[in-house]
PDB file of N, CA and C in Angstrom:
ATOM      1  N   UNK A   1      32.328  23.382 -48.688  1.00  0.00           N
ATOM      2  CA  UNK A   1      33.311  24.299 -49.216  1.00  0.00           C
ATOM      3  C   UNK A   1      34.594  23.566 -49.594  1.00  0.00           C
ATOM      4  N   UNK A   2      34.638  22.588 -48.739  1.00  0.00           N
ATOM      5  CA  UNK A   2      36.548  21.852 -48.919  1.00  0.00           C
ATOM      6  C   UNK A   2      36.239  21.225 -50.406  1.00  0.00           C
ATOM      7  N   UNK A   3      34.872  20.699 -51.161  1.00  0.00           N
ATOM      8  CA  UNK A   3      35.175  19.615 -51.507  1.00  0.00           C
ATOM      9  C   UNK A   3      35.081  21.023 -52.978  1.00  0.00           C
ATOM     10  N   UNK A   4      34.419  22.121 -52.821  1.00  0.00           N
ATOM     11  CA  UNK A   4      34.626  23.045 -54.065  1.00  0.00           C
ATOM     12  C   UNK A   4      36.143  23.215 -54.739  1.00  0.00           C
ATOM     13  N   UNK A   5      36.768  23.580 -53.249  1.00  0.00           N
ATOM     14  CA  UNK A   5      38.187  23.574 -53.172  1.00  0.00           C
ATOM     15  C   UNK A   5      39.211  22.424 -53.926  1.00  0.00           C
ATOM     16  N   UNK A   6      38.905  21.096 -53.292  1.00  0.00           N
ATOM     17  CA  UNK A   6      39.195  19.885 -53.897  1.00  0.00           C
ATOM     18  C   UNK A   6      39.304  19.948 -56.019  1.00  0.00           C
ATOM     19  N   UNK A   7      37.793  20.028 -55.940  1.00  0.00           N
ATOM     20  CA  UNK A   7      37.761  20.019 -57.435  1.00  0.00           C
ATOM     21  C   UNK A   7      38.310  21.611 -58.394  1.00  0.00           C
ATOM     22  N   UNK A   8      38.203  22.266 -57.772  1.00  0.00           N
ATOM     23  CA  UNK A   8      39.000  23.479 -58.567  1.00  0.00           C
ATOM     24  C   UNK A   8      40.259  23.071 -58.526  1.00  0.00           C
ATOM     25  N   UNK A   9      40.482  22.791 -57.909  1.00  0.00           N
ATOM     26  CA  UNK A   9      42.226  22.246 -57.397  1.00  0.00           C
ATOM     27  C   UNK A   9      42.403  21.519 -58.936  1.00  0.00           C
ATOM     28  N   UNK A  10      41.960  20.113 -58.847  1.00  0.00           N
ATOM     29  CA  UNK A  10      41.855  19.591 -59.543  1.00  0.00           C
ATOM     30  C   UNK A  10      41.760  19.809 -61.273  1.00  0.00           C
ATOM     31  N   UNK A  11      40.921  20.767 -61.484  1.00  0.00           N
ATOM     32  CA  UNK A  11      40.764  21.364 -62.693  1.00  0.00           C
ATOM     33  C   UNK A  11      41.637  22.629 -63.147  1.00  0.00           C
ATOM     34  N   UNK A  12      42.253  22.709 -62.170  1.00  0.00           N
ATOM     35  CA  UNK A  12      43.426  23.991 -62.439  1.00  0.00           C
ATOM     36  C   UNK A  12      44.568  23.405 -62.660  1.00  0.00           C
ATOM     37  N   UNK A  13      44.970  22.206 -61.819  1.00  0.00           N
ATOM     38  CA  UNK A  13      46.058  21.610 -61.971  1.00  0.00           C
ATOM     39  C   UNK A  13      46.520  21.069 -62.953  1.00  0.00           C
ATOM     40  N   UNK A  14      45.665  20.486 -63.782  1.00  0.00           N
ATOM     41  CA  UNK A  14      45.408  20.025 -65.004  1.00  0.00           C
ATOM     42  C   UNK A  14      45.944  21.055 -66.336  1.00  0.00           C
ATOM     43  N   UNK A  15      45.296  21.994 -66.154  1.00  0.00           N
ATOM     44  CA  UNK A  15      44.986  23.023 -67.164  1.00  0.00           C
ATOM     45  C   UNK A  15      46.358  23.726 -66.977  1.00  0.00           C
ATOM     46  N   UNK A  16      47.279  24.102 -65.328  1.00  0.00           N
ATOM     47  CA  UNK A  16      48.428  24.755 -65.703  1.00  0.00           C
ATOM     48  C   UNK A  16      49.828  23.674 -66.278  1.00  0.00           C
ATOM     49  N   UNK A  17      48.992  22.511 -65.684  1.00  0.00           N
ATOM     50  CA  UNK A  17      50.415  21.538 -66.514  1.00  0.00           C
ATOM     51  C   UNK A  17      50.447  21.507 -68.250  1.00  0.00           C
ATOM     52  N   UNK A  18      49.058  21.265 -68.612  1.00  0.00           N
ATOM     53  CA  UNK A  18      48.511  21.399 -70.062  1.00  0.00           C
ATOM     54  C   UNK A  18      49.121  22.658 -70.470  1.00  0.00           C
ATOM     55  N   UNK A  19      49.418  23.632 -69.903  1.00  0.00           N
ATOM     56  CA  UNK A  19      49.662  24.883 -70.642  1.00  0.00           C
ATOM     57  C   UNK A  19      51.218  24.965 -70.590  1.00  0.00           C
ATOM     58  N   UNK A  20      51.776  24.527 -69.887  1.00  0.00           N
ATOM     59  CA  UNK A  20      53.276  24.541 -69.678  1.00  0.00           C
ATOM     60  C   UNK A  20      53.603  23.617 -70.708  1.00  0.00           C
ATOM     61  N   UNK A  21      53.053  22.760 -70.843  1.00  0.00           N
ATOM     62  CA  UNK A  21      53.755  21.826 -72.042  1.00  0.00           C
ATOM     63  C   UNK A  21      53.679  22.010 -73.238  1.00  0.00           C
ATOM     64  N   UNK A  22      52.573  23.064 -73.570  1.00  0.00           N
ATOM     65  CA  UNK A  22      51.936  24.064 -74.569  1.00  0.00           C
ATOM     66  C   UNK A  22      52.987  24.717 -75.038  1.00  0.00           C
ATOM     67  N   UNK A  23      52.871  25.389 -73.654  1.00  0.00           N
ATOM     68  CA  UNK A  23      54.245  27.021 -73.894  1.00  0.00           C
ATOM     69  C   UNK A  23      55.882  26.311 -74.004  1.00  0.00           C
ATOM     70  N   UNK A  24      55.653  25.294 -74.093  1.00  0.00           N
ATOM     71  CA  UNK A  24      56.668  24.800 -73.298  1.00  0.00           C
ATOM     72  C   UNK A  24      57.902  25.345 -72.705  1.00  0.00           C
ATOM     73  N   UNK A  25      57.314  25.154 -71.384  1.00  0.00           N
ATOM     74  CA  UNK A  25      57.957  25.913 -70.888  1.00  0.00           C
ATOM     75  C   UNK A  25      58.538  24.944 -69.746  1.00  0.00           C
ATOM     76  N   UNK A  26      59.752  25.083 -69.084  1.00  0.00           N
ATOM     77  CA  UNK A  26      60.095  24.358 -67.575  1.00  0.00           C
ATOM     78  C   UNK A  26      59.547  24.792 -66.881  1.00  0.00           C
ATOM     79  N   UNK A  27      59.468  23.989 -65.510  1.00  0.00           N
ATOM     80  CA  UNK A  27      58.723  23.999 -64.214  1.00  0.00           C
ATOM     81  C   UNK A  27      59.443  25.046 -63.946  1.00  0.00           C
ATOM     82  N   UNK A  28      60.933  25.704 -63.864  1.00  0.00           N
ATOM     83  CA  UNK A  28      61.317  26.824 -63.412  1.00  0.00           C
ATOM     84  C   UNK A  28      60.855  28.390 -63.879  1.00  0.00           C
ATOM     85  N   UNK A  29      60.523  27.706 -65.187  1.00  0.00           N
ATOM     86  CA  UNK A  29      59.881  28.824 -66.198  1.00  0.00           C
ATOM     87  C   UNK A  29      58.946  29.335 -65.863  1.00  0.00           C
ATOM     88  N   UNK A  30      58.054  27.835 -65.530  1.00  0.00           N
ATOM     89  CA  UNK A  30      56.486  28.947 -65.149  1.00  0.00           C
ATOM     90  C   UNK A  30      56.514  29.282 -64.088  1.00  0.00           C
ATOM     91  N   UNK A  31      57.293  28.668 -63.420  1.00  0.00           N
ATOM     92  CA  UNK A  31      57.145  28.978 -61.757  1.00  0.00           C
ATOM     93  C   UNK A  31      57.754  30.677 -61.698  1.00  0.00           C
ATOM     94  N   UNK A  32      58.516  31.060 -62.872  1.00  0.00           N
ATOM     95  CA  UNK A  32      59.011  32.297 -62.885  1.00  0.00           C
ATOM     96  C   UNK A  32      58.265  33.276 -62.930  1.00  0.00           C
ATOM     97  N   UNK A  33      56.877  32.673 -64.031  1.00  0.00           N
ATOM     98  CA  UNK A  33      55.971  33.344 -65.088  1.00  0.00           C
ATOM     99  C   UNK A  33      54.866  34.079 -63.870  1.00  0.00           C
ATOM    100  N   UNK A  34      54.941  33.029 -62.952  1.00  0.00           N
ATOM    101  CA  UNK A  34      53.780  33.216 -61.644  1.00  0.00           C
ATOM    102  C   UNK A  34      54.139  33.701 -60.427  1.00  0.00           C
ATOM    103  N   UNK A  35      55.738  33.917 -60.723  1.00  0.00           N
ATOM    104  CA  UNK A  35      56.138  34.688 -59.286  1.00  0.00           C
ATOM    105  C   UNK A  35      56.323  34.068 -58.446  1.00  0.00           C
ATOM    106  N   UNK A  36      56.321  32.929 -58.318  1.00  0.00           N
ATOM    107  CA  UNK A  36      56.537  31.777 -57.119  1.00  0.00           C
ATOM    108  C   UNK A  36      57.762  31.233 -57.110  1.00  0.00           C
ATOM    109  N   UNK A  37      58.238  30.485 -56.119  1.00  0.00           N
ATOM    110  CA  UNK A  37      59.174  29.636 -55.794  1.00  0.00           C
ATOM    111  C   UNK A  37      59.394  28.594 -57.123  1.00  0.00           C
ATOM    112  N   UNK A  38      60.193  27.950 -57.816  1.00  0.00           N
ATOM    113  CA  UNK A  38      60.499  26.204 -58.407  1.00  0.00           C
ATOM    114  C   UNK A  38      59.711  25.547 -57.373  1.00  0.00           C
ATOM    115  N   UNK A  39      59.477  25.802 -56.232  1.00  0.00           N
ATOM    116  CA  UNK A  39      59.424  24.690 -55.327  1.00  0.00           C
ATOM    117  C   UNK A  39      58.021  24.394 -55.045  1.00  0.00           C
ATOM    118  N   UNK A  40      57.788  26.111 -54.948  1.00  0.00           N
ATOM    119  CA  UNK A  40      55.823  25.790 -55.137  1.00  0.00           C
ATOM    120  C   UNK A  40      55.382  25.938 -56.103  1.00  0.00           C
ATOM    121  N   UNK A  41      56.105  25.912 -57.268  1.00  0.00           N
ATOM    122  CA  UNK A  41      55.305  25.806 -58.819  1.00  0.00           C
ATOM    123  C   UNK A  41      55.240  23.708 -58.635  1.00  0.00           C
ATOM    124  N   UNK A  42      56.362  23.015 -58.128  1.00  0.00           N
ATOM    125  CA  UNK A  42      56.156  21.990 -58.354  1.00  0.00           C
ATOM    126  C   UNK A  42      55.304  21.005 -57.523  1.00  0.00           C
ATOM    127  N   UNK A  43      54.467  21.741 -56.174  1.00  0.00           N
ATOM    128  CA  UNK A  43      53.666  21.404 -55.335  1.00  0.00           C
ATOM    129  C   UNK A  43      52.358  21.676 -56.165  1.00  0.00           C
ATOM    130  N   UNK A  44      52.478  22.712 -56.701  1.00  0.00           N
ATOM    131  CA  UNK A  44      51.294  23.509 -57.480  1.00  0.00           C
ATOM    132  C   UNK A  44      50.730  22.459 -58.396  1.00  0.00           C
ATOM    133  N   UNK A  45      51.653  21.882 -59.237  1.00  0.00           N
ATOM    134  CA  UNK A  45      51.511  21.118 -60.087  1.00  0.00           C
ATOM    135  C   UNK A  45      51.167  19.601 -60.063  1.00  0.00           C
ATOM    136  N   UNK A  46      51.478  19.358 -58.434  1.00  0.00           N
ATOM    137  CA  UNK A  46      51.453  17.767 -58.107  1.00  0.00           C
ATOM    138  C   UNK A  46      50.490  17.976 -56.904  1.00  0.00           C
ATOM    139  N   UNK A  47      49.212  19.101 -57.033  1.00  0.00           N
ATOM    140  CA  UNK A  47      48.291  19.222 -56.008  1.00  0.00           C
ATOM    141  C   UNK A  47      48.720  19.473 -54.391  1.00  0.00           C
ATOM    142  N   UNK A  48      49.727  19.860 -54.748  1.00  0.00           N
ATOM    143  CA  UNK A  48      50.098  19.915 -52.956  1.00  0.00           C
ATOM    144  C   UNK A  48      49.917  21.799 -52.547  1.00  0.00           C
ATOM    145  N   UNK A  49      49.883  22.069 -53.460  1.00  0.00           N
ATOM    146  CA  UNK A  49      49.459  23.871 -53.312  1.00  0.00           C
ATOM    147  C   UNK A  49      48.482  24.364 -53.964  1.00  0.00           C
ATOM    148  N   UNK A  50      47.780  25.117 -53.998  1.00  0.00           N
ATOM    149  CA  UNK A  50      46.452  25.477 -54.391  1.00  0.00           C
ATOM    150  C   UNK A  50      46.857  27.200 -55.016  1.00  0.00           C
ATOM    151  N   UNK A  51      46.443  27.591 -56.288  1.00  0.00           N
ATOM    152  CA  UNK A  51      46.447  28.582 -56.564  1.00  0.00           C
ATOM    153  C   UNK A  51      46.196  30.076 -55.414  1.00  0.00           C
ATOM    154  N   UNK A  52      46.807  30.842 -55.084  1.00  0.00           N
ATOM    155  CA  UNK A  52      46.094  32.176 -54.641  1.00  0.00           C
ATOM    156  C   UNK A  52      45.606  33.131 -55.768  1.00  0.00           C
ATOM    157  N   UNK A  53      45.274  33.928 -55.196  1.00  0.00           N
ATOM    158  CA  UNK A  53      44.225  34.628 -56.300  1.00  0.00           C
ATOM    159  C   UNK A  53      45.417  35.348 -56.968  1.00  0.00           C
ATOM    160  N   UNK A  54      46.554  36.033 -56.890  1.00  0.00           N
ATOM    161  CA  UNK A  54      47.410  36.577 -57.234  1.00  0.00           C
ATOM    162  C   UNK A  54      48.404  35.595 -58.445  1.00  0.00           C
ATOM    163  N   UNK A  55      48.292  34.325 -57.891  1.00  0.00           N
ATOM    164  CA  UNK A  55      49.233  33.067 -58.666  1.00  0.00           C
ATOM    165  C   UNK A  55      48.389  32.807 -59.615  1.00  0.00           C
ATOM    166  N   UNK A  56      47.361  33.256 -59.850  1.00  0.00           N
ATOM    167  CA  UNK A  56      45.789  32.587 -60.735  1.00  0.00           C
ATOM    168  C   UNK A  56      46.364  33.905 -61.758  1.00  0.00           C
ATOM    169  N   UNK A  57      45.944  34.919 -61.067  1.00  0.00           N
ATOM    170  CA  UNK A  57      46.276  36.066 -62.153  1.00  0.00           C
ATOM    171  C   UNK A  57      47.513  36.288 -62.994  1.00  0.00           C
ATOM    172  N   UNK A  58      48.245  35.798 -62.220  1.00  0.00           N
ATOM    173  CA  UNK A  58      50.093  35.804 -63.029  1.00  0.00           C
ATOM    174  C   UNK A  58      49.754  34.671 -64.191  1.00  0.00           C
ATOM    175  N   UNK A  59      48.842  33.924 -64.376  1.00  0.00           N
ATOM    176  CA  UNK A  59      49.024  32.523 -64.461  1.00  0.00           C
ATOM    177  C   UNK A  59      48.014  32.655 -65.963  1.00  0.00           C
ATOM    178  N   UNK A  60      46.844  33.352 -65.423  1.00  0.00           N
ATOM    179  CA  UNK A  60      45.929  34.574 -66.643  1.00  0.00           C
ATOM    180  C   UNK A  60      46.702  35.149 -67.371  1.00  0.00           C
ATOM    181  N   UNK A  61      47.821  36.030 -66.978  1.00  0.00           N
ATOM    182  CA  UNK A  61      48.706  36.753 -68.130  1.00  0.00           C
ATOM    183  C   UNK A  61      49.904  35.756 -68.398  1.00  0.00           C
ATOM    184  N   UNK A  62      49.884  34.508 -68.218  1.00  0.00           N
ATOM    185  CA  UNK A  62      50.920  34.132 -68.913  1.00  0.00           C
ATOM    186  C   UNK A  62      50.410  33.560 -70.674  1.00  0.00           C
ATOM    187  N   UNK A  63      49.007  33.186 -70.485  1.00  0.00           N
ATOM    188  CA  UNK A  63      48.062  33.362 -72.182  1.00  0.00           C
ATOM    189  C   UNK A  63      47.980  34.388 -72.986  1.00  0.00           C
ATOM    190  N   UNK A  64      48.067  33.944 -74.180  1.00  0.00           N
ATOM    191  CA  UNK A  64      47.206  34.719 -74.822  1.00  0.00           C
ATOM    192  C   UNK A  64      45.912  34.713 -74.636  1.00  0.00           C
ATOM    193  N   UNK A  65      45.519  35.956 -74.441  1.00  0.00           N
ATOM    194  CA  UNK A  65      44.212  36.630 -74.485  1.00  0.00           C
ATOM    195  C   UNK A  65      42.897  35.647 -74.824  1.00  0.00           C
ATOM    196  N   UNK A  66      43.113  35.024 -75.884  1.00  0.00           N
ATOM    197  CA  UNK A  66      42.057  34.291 -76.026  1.00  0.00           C
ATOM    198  C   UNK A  66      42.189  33.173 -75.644  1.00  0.00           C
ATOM    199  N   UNK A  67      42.995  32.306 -75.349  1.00  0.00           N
ATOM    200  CA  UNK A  67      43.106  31.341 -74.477  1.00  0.00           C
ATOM    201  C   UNK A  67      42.902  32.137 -72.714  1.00  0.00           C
ATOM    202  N   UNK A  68      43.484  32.935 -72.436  1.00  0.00           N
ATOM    203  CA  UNK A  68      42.848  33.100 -71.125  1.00  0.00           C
ATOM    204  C   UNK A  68      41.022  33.302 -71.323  1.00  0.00           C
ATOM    205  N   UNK A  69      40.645  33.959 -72.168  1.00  0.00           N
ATOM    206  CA  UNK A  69      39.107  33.747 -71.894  1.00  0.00           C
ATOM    207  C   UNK A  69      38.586  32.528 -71.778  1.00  0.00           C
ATOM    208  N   UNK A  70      38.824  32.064 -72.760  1.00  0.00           N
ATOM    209  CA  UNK A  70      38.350  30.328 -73.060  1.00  0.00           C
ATOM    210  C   UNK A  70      38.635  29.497 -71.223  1.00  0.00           C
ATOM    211  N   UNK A  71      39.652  29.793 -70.943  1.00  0.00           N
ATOM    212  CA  UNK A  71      39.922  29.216 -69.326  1.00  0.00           C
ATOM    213  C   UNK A  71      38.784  29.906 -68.475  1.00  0.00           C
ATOM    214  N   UNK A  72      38.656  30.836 -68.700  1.00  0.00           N
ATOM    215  CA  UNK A  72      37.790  31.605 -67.627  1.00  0.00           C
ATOM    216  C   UNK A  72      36.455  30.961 -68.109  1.00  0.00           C
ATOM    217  N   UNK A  73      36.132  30.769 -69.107  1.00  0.00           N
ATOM    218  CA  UNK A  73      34.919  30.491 -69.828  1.00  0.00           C
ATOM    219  C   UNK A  73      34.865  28.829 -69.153  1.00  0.00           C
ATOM    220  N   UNK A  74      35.386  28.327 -69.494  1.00  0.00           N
ATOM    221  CA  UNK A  74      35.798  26.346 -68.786  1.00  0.00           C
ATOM    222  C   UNK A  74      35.433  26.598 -67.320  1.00  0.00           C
ATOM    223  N   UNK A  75      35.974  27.738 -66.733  1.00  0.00           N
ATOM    224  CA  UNK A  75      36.024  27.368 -65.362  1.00  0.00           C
ATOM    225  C   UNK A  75      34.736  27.969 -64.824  1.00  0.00           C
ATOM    226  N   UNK A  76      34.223  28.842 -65.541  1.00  0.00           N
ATOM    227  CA  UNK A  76      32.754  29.120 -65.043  1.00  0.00           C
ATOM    228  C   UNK A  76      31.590  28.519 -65.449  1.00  0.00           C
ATOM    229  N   UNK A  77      31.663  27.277 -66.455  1.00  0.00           N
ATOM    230  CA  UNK A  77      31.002  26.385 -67.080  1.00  0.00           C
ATOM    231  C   UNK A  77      31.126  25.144 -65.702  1.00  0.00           C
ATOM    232  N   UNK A  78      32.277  25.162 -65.281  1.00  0.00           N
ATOM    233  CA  UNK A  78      32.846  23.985 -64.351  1.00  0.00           C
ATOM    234  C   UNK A  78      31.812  24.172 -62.995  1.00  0.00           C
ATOM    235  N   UNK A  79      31.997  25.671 -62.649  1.00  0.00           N
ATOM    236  CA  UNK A  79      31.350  25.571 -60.958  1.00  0.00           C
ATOM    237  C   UNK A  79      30.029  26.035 -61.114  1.00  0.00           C
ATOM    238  N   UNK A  80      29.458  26.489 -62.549  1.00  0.00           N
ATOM    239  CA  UNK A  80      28.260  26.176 -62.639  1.00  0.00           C
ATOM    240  C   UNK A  80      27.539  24.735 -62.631  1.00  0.00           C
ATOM    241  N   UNK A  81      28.312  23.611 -62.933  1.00  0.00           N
ATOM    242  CA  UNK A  81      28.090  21.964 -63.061  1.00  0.00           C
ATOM    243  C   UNK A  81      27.994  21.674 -61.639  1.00  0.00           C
ATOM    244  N   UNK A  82      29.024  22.151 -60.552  1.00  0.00           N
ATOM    245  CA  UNK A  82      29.779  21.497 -59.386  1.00  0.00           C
ATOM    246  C   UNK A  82      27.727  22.241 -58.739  1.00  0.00           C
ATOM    247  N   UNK A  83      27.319  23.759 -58.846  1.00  0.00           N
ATOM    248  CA  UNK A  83      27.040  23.919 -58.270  1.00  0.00           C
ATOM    249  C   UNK A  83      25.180  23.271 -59.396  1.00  0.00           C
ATOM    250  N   UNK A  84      25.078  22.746 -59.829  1.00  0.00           N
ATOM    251  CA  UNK A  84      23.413  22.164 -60.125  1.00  0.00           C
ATOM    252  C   UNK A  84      23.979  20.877 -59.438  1.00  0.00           C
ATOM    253  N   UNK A  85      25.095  20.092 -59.451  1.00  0.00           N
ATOM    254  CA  UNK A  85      24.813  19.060 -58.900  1.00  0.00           C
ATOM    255  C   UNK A  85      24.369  19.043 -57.144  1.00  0.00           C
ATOM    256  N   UNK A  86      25.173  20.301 -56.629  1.00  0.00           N
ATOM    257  CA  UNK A  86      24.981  20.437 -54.930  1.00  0.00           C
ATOM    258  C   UNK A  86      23.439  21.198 -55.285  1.00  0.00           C
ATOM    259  N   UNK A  87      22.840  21.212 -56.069  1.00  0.00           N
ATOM    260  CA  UNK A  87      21.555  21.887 -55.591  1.00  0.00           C
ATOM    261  C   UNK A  87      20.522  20.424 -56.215  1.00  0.00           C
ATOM    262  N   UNK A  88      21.136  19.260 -56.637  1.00  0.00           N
ATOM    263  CA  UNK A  88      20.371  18.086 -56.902  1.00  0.00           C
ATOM    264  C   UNK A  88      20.465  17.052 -56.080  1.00  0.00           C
TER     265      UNK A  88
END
């Protein structure tokens, strides 16, 4: 389970920095966008905090629509991969 954790981590972290620089937006910005602290948007971002399901969803409506699918679409392409490799 930790190491599912690990790599979502990983692939989220990625994708909300990619999108902030997109939107461009400041670390205070998004951290606004998601309801969180500056302080844990910038843990968030440097892997030291892990999305909650609530920070995921703020984080969903900060896209447009079709970019949030396309993420959802990546990320269920992703733990479908994570999970043929744990079944190989």
């Amino acid at each position: 389970m930790q190491s599912y954790q690990l790599l979502l981590k990983e692939f989220l972290m990625g994708r909300v920095y990619d999108y902030r620089i997109e939107l461009k937006y400041s670390q205070e910005r998004m951290a606004e966008a998601l309801h969180i602290s500056p302080r844990s948007y910038v843990d968030l971002e440097h892997g030291k905090y892990f999305f909650s399901a609530s920070t995921f969803i703020f984080f969903l409506s900060t896209l447009p629509e079709k970019e949030s699918l396309q993420l959802l679409k990546e990320l269920r392409a992703f733990i479908e991969r994570i999970d043929q490799n744990d079944s190989s």
